[in-house]
C-alpha atoms as a PDB file:
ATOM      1  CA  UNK A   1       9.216   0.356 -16.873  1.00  0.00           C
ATOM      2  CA  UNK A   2      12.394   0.615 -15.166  1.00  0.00           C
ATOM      3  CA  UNK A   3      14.435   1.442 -17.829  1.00  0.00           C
ATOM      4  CA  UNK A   4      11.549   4.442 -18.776  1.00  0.00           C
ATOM      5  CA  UNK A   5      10.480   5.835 -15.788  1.00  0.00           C
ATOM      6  CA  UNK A   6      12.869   4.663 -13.385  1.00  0.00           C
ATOM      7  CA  UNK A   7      13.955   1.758 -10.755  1.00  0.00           C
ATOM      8  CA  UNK A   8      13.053   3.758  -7.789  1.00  0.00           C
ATOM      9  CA  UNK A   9       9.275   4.904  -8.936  1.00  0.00           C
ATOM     10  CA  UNK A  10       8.811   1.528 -10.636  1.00  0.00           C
ATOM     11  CA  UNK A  11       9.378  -0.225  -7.326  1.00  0.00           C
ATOM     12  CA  UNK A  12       6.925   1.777  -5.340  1.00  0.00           C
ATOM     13  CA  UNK A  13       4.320   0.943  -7.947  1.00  0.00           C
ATOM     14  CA  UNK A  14       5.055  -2.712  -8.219  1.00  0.00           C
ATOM     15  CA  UNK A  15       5.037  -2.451  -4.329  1.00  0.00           C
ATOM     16  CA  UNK A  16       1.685  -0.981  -4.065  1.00  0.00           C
ATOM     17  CA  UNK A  17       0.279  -3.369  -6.819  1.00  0.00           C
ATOM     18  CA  UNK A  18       1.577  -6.957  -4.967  1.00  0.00           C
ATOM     19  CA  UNK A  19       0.026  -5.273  -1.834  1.00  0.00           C
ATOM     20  CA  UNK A  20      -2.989  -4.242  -3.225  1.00  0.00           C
ATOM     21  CA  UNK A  21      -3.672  -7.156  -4.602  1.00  0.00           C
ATOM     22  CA  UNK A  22      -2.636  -9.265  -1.660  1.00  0.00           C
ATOM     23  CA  UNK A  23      -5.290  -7.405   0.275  1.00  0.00           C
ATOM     24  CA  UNK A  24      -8.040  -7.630  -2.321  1.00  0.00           C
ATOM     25  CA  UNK A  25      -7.291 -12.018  -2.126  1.00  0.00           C
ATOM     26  CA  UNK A  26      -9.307 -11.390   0.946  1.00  0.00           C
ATOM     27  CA  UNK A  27     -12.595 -11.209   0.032  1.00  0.00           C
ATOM     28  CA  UNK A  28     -12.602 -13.371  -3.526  1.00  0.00           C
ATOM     29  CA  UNK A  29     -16.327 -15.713  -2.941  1.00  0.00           C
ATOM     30  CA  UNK A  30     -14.745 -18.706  -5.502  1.00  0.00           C
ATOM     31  CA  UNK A  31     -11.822 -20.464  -6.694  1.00  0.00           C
ATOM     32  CA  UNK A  32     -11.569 -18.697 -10.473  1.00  0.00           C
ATOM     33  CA  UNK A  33     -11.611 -15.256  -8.906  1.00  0.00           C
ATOM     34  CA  UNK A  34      -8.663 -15.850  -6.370  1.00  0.00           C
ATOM     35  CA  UNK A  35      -6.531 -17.445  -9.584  1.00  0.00           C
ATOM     36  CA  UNK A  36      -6.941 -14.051 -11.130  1.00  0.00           C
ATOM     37  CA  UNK A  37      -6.418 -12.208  -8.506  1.00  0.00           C
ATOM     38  CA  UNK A  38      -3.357 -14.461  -7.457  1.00  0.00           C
ATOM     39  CA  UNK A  39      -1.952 -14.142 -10.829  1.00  0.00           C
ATOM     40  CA  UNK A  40      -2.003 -10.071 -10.389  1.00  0.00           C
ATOM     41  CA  UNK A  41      -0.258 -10.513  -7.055  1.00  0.00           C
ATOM     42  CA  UNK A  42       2.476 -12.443  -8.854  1.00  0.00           C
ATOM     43  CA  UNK A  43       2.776  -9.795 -11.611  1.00  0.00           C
ATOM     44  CA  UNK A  44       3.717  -7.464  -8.674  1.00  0.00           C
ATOM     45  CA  UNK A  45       6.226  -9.433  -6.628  1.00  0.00           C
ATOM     46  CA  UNK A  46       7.701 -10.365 -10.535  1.00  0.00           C
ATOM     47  CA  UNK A  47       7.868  -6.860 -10.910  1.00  0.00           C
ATOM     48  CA  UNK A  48       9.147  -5.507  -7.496  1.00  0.00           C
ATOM     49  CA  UNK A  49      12.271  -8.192  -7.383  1.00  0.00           C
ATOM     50  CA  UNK A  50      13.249  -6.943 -10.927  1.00  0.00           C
ATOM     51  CA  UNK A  51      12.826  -3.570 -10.261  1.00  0.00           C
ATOM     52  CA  UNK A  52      14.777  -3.641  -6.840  1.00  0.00           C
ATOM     53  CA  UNK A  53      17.222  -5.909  -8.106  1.00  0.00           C
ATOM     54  CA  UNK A  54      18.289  -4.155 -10.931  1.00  0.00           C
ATOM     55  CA  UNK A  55      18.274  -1.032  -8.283  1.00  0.00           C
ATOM     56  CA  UNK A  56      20.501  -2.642  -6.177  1.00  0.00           C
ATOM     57  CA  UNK A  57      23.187  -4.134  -8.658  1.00  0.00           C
ATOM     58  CA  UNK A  58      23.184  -0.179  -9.851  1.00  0.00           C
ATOM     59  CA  UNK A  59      23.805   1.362  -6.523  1.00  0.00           C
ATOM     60  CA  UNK A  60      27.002  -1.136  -4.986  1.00  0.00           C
ATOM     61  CA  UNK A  61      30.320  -0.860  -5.311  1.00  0.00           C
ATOM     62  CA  UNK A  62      31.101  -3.977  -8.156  1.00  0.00           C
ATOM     63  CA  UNK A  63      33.761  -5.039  -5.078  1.00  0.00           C
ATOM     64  CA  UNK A  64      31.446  -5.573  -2.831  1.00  0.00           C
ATOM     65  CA  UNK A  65      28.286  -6.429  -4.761  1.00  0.00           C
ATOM     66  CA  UNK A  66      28.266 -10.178  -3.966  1.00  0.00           C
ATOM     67  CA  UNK A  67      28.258  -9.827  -0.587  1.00  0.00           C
ATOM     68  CA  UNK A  68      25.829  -7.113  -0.867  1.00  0.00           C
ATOM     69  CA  UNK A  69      23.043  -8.541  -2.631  1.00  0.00           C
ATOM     70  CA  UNK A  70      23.417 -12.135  -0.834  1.00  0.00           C
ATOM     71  CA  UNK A  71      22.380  -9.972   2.377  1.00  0.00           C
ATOM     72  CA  UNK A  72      19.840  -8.554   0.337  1.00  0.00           C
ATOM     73  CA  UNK A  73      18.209 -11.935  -1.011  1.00  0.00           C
ATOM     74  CA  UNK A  74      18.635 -13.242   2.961  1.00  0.00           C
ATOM     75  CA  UNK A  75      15.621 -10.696   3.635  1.00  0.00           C
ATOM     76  CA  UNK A  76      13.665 -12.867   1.813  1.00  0.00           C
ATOM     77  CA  UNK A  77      14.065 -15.635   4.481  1.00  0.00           C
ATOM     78  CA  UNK A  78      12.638 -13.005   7.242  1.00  0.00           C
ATOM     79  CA  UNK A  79       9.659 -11.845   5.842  1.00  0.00           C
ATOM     80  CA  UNK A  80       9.198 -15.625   4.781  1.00  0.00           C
ATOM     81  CA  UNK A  81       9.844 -16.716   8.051  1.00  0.00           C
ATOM     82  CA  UNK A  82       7.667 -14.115   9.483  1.00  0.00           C
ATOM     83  CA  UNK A  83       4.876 -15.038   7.461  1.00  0.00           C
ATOM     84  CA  UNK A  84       5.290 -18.561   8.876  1.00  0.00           C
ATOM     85  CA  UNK A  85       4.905 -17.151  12.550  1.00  0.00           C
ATOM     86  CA  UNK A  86       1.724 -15.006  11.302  1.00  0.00           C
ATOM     87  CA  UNK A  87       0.409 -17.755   9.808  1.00  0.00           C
ATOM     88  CA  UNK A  88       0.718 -19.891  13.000  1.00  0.00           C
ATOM     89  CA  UNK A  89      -0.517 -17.613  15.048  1.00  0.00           C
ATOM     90  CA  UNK A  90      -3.338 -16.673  13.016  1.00  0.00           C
ATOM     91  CA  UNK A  91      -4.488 -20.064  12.514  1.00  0.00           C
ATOM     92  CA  UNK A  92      -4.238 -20.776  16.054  1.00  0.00           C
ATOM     93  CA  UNK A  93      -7.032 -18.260  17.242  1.00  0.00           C
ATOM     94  CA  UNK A  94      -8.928 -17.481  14.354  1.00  0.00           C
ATOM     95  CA  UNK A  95     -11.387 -20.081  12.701  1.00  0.00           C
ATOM     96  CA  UNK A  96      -9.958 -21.666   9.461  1.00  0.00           C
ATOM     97  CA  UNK A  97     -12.868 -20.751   7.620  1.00  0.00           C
ATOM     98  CA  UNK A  98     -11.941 -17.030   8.173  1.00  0.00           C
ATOM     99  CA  UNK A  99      -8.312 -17.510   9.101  1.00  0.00           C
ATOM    100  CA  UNK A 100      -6.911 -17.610   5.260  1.00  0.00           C
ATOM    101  CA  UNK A 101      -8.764 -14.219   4.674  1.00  0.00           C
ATOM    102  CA  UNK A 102      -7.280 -12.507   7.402  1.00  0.00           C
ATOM    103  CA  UNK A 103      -3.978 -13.769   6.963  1.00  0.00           C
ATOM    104  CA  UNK A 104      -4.294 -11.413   3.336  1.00  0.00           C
ATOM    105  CA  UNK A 105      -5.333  -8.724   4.798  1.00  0.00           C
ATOM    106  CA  UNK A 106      -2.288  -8.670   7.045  1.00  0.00           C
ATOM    107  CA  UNK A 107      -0.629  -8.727   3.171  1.00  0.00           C
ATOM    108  CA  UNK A 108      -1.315  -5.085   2.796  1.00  0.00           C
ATOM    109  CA  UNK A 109       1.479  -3.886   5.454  1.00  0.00           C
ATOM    110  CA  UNK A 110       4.250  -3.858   2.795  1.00  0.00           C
ATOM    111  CA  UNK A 111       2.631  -1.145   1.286  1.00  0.00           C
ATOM    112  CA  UNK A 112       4.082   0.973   3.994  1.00  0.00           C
ATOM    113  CA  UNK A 113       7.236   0.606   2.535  1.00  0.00           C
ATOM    114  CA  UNK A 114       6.707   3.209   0.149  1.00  0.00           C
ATOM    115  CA  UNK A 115       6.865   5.736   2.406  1.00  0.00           C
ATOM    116  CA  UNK A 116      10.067   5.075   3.245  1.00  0.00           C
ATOM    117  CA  UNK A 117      11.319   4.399  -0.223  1.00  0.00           C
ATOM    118  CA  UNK A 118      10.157   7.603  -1.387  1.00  0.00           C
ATOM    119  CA  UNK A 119      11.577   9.576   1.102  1.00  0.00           C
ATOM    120  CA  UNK A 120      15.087   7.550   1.485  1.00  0.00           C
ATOM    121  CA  UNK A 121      16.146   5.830  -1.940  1.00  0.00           C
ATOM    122  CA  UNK A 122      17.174   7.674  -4.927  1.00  0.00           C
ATOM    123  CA  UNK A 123      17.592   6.665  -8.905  1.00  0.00           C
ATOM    124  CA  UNK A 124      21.436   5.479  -9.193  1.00  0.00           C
ATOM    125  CA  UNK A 125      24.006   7.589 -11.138  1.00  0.00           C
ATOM    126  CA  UNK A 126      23.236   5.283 -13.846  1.00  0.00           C
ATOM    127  CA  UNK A 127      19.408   5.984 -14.666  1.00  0.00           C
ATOM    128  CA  UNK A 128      20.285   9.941 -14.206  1.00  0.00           C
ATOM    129  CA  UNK A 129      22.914   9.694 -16.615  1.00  0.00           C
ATOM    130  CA  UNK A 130      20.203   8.043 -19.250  1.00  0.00           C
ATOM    131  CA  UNK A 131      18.022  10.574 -18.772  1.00  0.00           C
ATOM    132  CA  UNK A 132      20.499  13.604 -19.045  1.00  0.00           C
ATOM    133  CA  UNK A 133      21.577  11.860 -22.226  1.00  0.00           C
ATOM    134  CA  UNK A 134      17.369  11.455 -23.619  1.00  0.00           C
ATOM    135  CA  UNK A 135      18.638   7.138 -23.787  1.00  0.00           C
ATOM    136  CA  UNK A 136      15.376   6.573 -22.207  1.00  0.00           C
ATOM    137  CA  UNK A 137      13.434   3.694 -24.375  1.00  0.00           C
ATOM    138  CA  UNK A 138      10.888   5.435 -25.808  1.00  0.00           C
ATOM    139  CA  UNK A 139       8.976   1.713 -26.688  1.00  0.00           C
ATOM    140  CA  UNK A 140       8.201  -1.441 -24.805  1.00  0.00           C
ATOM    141  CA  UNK A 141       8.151  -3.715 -27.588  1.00  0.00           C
ATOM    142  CA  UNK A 142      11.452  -2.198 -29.073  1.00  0.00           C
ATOM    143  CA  UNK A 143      12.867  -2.081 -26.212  1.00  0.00           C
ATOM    144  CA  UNK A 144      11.998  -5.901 -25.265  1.00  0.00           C
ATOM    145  CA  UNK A 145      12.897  -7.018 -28.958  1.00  0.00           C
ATOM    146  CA  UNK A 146      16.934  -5.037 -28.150  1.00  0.00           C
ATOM    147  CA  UNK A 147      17.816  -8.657 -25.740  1.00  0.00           C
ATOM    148  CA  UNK A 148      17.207 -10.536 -29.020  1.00  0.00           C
ATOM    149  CA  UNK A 149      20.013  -9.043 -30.783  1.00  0.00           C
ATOM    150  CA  UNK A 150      22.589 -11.570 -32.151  1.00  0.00           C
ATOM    151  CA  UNK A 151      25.207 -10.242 -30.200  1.00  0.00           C
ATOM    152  CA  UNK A 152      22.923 -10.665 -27.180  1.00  0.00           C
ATOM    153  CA  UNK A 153      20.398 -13.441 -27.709  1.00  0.00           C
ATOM    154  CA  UNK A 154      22.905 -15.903 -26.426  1.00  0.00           C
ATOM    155  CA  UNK A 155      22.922 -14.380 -22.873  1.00  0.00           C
ATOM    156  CA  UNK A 156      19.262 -14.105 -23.230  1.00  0.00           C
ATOM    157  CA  UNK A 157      17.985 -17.678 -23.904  1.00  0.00           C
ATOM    158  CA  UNK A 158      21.039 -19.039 -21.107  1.00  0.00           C
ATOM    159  CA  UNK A 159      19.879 -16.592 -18.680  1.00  0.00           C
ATOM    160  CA  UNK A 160      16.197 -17.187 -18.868  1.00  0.00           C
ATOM    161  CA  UNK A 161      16.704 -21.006 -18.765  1.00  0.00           C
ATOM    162  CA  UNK A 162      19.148 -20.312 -15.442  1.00  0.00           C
ATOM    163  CA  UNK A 163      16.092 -18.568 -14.360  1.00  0.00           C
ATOM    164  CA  UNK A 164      13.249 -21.003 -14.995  1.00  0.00           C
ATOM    165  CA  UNK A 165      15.428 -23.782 -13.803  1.00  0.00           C
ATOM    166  CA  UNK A 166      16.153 -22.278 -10.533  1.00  0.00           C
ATOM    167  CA  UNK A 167      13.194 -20.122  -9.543  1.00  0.00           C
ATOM    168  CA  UNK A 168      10.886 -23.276 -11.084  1.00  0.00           C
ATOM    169  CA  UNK A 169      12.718 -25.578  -9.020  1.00  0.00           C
ATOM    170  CA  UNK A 170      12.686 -23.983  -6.164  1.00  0.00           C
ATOM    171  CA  UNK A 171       8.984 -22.670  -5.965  1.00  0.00           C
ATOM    172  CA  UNK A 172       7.834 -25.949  -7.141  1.00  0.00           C
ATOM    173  CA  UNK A 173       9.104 -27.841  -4.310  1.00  0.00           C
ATOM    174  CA  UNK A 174       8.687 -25.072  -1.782  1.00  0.00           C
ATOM    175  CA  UNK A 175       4.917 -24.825  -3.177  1.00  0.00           C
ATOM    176  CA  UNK A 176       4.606 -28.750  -2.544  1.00  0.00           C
ATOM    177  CA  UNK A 177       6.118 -28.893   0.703  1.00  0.00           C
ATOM    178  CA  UNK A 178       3.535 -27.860   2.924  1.00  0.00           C
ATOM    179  CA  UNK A 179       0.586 -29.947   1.889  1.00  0.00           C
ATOM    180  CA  UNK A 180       3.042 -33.013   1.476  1.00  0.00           C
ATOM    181  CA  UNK A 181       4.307 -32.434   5.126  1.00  0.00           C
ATOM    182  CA  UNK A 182      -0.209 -32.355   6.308  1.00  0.00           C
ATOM    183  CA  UNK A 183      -0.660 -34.939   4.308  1.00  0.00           C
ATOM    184  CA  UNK A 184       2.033 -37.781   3.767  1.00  0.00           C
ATOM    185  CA  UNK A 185       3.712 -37.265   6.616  1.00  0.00           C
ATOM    186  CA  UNK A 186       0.781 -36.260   8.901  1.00  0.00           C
ATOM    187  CA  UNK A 187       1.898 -33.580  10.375  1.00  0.00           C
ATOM    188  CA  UNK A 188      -0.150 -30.500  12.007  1.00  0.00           C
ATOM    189  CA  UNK A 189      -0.223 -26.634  10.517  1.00  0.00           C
ATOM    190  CA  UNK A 190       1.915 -26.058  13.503  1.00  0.00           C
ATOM    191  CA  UNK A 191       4.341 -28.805  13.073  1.00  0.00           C
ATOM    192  CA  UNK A 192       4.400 -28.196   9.254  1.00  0.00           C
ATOM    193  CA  UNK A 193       5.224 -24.450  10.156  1.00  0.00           C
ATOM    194  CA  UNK A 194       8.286 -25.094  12.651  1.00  0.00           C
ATOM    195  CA  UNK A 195       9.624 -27.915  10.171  1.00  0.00           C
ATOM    196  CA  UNK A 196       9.560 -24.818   7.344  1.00  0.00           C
ATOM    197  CA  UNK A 197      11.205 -23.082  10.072  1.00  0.00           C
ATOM    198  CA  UNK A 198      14.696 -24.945   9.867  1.00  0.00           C
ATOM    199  CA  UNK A 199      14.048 -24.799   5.788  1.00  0.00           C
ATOM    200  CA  UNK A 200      13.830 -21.096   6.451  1.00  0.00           C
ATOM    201  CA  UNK A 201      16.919 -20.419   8.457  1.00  0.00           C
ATOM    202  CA  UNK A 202      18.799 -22.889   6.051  1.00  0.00           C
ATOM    203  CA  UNK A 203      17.611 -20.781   3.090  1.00  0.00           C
ATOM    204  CA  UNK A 204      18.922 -17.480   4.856  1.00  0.00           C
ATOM    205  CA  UNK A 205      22.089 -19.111   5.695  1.00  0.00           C
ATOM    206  CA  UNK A 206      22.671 -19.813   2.060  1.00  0.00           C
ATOM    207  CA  UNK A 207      21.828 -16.754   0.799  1.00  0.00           C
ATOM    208  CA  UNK A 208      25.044 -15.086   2.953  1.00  0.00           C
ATOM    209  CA  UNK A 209      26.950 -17.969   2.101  1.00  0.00           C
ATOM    210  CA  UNK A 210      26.257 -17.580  -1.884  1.00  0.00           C
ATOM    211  CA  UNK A 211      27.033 -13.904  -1.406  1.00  0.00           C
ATOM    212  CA  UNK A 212      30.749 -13.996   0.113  1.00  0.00           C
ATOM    213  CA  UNK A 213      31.538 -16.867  -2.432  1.00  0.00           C
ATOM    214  CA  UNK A 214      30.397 -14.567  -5.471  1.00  0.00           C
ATOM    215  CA  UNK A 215      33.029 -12.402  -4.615  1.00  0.00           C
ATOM    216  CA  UNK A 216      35.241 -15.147  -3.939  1.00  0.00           C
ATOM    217  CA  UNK A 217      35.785 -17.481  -6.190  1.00  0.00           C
ATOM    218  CA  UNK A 218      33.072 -15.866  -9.329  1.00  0.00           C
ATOM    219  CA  UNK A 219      29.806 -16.277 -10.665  1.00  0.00           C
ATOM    220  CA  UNK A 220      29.788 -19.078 -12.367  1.00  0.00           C
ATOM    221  CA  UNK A 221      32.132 -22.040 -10.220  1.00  0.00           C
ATOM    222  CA  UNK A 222      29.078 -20.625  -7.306  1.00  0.00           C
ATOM    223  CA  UNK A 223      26.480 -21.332  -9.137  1.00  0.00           C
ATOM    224  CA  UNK A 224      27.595 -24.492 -10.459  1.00  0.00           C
ATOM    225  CA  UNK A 225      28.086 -25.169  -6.891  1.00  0.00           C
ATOM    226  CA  UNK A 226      24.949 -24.402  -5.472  1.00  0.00           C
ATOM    227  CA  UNK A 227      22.733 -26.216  -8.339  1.00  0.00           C
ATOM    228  CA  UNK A 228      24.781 -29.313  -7.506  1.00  0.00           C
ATOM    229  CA  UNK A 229      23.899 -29.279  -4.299  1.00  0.00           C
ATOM    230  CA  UNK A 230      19.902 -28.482  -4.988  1.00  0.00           C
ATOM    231  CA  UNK A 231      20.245 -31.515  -7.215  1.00  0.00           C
ATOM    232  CA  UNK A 232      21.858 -34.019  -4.196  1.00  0.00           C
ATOM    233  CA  UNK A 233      19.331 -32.035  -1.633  1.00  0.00           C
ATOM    234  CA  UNK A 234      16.120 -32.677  -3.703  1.00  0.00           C
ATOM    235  CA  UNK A 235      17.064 -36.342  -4.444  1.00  0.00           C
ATOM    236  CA  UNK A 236      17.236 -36.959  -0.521  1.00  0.00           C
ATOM    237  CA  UNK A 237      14.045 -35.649   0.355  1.00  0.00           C
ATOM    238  CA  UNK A 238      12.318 -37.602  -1.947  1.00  0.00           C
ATOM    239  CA  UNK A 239      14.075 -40.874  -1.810  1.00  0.00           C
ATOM    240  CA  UNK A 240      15.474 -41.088   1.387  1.00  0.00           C
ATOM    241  CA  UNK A 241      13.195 -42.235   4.654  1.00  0.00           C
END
């Protein structure tokens, strides 16, 4: 969709979808219809990050893109980190058995963002030039099939298992940590939520980190680096005491 209609419009859509669907989590009665409904949330925030980061690696200056899109991925951290002060507060005054609901509702606010994206951001050089030149990609499937090529299929299948190894690893043990924290180590929503806290601020922290050292010293020695140390991190939170 990005590569057809654009990285700007694609991103309000995928915006308004996560959002929309966020809101609707509210008000599912039973356990199959939130799964669905979850799974059309994820579609959108799959969609969004694509669709902003490809927008974003467009629009820098290569010299400065590291840095750039570190800052960029730090966001993450505050609206995370946000969420963990909504969620605290939310659960402090409002009864559990009504608290989760709300605390989706309060998902809808991103949609505002589109206001601002429609009136501030525009496509990069790079999508005008494809469309002055009628390069669109006319099909999905054709276009999908084009990162199977042989002279790009090797790329493909290394960067999609870069990808499932560090955004599995990474949701899977952020996913886990919160009911581990209530229930092995006993510790209140409140607690749980400051702990995530320091996880939080660590995670932004890395993000700037990651993004001076791109432009440093490359790619590929930072990445190296940084799965090492997810590897030595993960090992000591589960083994140590």
């Amino acid at each position: 969709m990005s590569d057809r209609y654009g990285r700007v419009r694609t991103l309000q859509w995928m915006i308004l979808w996560f959002s929309f669907f966020t809101f609707l989590s509210a008000f599912v009665t039973g356990f199959h219809q939130l799964l669905l409904v979850k799974a059309m949330q994820g579609f959108g925030i799959g969609g969004e990050w694509a669709a902003g980061a490809v927008l974003m690696a467009e629009t820098i200056n290569p010299k400065f893109r590291g840095k750039v899109m570190g800052t960029v991925q730090s966001a993450w951290a505050v609206g995370w980190g946000l969420a963990v002060g909504v969620f605290a507060l939310i659960y402090t005054f409002v009864p559990q058995d009504m608290a989760w609901r709300v605390m989706f509702i309060v998902g809808l606010l991103p949609s505002f963002l589109i206001l601002w994206v429609r009136r501030n951001v525009e496509e990069p050089d790079s999508f005008q030039r494809l469309q002055k030149e009628h390069a669109i990609p006319q099909s999905f499937f054709k276009s999908l099939a084009g990162i199977f090529r042989p002279e790009l299929i090797r790329v493909t299948l290394f960067g999609g298992l870069l990808g499932l190894g560090a955004h599995g690893g990474y949701h899977a043990v952020m996913t886990w940590l919160p009911t581990f924290l209530k229930t092995e180590r006993n510790l209140s929503v409140l607690n749980s939520g400051g702990y995530l806290a320091v996880i939080i601020f660590a995670f932004w922290c890395g993000c700037v980190v990651s993004g001076f050292l791109i432009d440093r010293i490359g790619r590929r020695k930072n990445i190296v680096l940084f799965a090492l140390c997810c590897v030595v991190t993960v090992q000591c939170y589960v083994f140590m005491p």
